[in-house]
Protein backbone atom coordinates (compact mmCIF):
# COMPACT_ATOMS: atom_id res chain seq x y z
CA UNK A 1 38.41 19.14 1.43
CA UNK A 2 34.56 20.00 0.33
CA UNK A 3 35.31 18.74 -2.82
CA UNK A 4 36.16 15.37 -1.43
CA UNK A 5 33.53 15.22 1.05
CA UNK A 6 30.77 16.17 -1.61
CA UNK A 7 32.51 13.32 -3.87
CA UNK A 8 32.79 10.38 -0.87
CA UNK A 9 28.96 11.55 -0.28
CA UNK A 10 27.70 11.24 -4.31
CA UNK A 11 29.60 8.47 -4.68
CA UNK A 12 28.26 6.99 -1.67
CA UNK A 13 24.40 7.98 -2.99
CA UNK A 14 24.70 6.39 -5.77
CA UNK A 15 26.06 3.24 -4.51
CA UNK A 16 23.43 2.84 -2.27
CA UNK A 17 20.63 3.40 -4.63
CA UNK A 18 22.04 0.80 -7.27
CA UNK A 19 22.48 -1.70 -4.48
CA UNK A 20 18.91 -0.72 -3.74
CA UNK A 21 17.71 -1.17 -6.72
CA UNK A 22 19.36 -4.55 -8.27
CA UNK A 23 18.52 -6.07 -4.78
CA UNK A 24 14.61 -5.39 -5.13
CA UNK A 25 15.04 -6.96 -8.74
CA UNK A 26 16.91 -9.49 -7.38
CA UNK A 27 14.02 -10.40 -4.76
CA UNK A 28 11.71 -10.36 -7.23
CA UNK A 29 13.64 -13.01 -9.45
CA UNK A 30 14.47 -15.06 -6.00
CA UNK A 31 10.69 -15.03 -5.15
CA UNK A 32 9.38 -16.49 -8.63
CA UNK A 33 12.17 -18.75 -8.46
CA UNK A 34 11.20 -20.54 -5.08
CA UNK A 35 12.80 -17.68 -2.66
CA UNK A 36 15.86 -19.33 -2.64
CA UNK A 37 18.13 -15.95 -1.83
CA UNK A 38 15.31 -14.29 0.17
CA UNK A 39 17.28 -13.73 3.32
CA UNK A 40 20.65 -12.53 1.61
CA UNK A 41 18.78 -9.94 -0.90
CA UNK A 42 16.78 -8.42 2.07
CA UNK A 43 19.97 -7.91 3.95
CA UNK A 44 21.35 -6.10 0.66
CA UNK A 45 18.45 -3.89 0.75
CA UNK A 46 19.04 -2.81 4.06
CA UNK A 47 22.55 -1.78 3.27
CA UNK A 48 21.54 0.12 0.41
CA UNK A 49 18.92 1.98 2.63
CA UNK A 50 21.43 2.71 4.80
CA UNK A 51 23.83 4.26 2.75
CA UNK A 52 21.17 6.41 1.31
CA UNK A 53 20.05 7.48 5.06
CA UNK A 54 23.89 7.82 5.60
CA UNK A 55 23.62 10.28 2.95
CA UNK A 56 20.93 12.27 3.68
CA UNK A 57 22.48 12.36 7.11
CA UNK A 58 25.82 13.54 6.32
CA UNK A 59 24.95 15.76 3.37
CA UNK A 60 22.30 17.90 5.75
């Protein structure tokens, strides 16, 4: 069951910081190209920061 929970929580870390990542890319694009996606990417970024907090929470 440790196994599994470690897994859910890596898999979960990871997630979060390559939503985190492609999203701030993705603003960056969207702002050069008239900030057409502005709203939706900054909403992505909050999800990925929040499954990285959800991590740290759960893995402490």
């Amino acid at each position: 069951m440790i196994a599994f929970k470690e897994f859910t929580l890596s898999l979960v870390f990871i997630v979060g910081w390559f939503i985190l990542i492609f999203s701030i890319v993705g603003l960056i694009v969207s702002l050069f190209a008239e900030g057409i996606w502005v709203f939706v990417l900054v909403s992505v970024i909050s999800i990925g920061l929040f499954l990285i907090w959800f991590y740290k929470k759960l893995s402490h």
